[in-house]
C-alpha atoms as a PDB file:
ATOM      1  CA  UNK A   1     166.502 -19.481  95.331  1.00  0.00           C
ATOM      2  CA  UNK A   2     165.995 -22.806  93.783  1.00  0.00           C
ATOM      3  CA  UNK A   3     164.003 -25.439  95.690  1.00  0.00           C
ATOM      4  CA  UNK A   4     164.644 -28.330  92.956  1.00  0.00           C
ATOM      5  CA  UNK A   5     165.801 -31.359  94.676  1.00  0.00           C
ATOM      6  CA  UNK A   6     169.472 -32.795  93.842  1.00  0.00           C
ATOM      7  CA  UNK A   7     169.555 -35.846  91.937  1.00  0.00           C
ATOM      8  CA  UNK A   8     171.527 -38.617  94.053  1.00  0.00           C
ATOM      9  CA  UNK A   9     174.577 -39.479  92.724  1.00  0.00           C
ATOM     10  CA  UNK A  10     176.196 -43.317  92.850  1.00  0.00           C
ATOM     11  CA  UNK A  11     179.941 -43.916  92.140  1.00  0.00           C
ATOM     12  CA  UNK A  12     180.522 -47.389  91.358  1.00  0.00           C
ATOM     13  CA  UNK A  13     183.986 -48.635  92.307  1.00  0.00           C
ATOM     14  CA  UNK A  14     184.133 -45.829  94.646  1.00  0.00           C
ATOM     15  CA  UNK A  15     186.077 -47.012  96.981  1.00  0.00           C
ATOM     16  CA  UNK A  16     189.336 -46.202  94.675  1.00  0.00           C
ATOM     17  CA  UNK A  17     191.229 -42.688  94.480  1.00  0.00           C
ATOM     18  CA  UNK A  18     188.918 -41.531  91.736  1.00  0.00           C
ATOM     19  CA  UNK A  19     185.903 -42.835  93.148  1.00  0.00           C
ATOM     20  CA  UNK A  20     186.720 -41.034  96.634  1.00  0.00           C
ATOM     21  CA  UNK A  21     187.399 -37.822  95.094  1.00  0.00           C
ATOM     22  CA  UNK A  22     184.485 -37.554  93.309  1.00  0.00           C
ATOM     23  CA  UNK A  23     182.708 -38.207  96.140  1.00  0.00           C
ATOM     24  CA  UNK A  24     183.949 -36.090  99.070  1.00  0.00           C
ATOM     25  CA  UNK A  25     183.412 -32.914  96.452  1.00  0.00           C
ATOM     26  CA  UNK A  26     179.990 -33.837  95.041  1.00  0.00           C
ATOM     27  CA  UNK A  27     178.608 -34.395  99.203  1.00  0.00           C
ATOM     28  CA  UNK A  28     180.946 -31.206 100.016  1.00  0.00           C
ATOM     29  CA  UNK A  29     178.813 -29.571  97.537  1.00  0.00           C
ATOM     30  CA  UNK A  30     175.413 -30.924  99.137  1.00  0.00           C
ATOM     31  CA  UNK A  31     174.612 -33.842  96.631  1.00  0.00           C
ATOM     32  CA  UNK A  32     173.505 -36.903  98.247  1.00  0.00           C
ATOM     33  CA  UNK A  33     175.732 -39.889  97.132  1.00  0.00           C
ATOM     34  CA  UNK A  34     176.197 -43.462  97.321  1.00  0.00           C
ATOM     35  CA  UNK A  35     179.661 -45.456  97.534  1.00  0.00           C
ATOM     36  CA  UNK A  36     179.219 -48.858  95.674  1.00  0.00           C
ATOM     37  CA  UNK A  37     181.789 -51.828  95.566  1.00  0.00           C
ATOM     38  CA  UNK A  38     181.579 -55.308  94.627  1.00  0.00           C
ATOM     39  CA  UNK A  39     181.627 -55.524  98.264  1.00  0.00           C
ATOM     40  CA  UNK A  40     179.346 -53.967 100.591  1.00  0.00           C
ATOM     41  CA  UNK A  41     182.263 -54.142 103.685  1.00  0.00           C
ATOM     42  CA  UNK A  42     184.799 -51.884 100.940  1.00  0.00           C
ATOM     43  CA  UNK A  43     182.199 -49.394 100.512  1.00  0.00           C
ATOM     44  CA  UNK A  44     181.513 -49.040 104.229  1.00  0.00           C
ATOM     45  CA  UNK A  45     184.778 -48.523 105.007  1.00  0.00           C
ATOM     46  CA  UNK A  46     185.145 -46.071 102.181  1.00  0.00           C
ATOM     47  CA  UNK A  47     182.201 -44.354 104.009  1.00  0.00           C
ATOM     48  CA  UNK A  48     183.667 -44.131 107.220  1.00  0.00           C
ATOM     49  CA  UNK A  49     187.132 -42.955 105.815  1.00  0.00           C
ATOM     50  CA  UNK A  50     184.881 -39.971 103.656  1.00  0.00           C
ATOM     51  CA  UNK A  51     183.559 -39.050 106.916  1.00  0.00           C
ATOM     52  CA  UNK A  52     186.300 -38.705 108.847  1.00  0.00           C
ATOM     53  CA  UNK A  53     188.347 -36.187 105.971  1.00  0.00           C
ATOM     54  CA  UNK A  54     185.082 -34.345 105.927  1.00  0.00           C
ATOM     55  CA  UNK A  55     185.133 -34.089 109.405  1.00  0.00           C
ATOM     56  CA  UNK A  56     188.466 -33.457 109.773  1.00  0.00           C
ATOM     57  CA  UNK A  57     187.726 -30.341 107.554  1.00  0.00           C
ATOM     58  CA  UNK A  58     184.982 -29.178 109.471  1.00  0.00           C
ATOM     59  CA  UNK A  59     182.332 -30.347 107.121  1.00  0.00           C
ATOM     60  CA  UNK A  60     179.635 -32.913 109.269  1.00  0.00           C
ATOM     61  CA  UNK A  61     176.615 -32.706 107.434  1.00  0.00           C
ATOM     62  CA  UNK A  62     177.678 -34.781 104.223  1.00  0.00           C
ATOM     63  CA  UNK A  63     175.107 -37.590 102.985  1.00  0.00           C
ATOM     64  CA  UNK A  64     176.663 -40.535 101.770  1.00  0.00           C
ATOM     65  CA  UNK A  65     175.807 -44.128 101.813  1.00  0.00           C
ATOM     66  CA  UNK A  66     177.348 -47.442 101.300  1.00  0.00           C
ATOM     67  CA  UNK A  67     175.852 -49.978  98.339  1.00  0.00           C
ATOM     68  CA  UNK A  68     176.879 -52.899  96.502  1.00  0.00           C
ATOM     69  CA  UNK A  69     177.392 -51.686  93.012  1.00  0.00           C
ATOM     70  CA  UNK A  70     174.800 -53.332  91.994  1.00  0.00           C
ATOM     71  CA  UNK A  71     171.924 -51.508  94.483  1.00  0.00           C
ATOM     72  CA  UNK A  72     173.653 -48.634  94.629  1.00  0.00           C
ATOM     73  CA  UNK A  73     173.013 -48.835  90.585  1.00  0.00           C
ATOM     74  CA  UNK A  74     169.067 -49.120  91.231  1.00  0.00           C
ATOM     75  CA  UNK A  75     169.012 -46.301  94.122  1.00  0.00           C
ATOM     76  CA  UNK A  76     170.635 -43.311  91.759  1.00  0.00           C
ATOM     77  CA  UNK A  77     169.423 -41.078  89.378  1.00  0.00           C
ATOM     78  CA  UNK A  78     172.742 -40.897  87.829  1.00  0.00           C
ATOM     79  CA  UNK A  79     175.324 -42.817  88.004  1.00  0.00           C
ATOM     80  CA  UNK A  80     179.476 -42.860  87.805  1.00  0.00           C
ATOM     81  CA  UNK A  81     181.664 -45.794  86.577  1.00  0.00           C
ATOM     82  CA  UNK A  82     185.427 -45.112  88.046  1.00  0.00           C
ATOM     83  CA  UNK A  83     186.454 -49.103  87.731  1.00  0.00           C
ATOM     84  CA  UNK A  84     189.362 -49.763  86.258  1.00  0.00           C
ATOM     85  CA  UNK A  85     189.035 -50.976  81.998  1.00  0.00           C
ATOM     86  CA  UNK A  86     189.721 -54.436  83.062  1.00  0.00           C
ATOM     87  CA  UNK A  87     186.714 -54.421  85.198  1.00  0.00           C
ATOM     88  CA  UNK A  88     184.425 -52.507  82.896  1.00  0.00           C
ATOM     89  CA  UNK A  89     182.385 -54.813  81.007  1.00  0.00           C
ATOM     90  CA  UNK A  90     181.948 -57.054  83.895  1.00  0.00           C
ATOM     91  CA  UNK A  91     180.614 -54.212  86.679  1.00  0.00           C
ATOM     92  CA  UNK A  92     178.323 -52.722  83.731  1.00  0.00           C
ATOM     93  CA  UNK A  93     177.040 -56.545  83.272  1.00  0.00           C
ATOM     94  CA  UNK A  94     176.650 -56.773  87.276  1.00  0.00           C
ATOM     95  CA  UNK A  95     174.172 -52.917  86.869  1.00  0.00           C
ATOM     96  CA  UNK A  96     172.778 -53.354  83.591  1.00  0.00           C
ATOM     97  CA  UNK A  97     169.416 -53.434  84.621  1.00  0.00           C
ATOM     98  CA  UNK A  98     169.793 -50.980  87.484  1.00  0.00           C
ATOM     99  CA  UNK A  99     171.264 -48.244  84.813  1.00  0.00           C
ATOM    100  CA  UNK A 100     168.236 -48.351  82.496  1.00  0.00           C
ATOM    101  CA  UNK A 101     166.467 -44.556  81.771  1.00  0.00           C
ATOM    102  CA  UNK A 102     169.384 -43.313  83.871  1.00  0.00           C
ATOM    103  CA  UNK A 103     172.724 -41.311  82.604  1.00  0.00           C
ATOM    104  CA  UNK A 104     175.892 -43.480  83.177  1.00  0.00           C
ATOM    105  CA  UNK A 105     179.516 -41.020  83.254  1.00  0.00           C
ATOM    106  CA  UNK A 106     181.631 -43.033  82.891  1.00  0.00           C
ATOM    107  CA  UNK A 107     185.258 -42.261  83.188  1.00  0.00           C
ATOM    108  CA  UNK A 108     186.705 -45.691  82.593  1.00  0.00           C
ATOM    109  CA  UNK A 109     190.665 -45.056  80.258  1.00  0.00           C
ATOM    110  CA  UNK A 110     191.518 -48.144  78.465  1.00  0.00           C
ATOM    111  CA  UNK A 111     195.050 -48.641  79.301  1.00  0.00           C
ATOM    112  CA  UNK A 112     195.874 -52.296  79.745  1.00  0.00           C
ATOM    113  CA  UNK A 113     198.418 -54.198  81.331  1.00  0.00           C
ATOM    114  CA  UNK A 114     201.494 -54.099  81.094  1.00  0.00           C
ATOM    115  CA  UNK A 115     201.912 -50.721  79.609  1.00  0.00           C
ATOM    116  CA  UNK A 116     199.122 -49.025  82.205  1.00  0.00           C
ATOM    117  CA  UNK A 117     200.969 -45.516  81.686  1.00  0.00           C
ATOM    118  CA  UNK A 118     199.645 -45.614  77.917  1.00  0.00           C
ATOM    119  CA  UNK A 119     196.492 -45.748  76.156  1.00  0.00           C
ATOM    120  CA  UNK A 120     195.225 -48.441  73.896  1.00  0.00           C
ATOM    121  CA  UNK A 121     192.267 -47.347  72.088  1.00  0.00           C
ATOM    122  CA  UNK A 122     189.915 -50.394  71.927  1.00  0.00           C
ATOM    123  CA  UNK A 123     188.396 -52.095  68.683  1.00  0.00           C
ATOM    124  CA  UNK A 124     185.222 -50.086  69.304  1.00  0.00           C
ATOM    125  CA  UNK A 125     187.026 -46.816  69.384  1.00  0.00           C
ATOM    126  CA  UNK A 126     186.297 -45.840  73.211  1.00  0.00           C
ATOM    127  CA  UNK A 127     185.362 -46.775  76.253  1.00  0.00           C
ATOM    128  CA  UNK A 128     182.626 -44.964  76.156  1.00  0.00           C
ATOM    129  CA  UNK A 129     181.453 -46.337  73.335  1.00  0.00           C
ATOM    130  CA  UNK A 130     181.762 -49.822  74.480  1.00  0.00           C
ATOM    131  CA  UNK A 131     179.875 -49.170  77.655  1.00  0.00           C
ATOM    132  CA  UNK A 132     176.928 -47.603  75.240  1.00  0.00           C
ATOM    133  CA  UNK A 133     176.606 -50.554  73.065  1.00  0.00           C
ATOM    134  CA  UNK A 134     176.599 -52.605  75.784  1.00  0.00           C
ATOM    135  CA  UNK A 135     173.971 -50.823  77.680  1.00  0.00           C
ATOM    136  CA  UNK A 136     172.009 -50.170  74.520  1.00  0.00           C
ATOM    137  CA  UNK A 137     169.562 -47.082  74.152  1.00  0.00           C
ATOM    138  CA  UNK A 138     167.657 -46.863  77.082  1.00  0.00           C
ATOM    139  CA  UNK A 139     171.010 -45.598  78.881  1.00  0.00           C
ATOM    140  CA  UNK A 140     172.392 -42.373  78.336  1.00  0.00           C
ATOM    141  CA  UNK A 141     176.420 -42.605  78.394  1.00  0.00           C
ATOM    142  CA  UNK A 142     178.312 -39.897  78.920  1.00  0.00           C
ATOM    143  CA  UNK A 143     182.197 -40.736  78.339  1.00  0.00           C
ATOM    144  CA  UNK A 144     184.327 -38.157  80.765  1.00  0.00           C
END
């Protein structure tokens, strides 16, 4: 049996379908993890609703919080970007400084407006790779 503590996990722009999903399987799964929002009231109630499903299934001992993106950035070892493209650059601007020595997943799909249903590969080639060279070296991006 392994005694190595979990590394807490932070979802920012959690309060979404994405964002939720991630996060009711990684605290199903015993992970502590942190709901961030530009808004500290959308990740509450994001909270509360997590709770309730988990409840609901008969799982009570989940540990998740509710953060700002931006603390809930500084507070995890690794962190998970599930805004939409049009918000990337912006949220990873908010966190930059919160995200450094830290892994960043992110799982941001460039599909812009009005065509949403297809993807439109960005000048830099990825998402990922956007959110790397923004972030520079001392962030380890992980494009899922």
């Amino acid at each position: 049996m392994t005694t190595e503590k979990l590394p807490v996990l932070a979802i920012l722009g959690g309060t979404g379908d994405l964002g939720t999903g991630l996060a009711r399987r990684w605290a199903q799964a015993g992970y502590s993890v942190i709901i961030g929002s530009r808004t500290l009231e959308k990740a509450e109630a994001a909270v509360a609703d997590l709770r309730e499903v988990m409840a609901e299934r008969g799982v009570a001992a989940v540990t998740v919080r509710a953060m700002a993106n931006v603390e809930a950035a500084r507070e995890a070892d690794i962190v998970t970007l599930t805004v939409p493209f049009s918000h990337q650059v912006s949220t990873l601007e908010s966190v930059r400084s919160g995200l450094q020595g830290k892994i960043l997943i992110d799982v941001t799909v460039p599909l812009v407006p009005p065509r949403v249903a297809r993807v439109q590969l960005p000048p830099q080639g990825s998402a990922g790779q956007i959110a790397q060279e923004l972030l520079g070296d001392e962030v380890s991006v992980v494009s899922a």
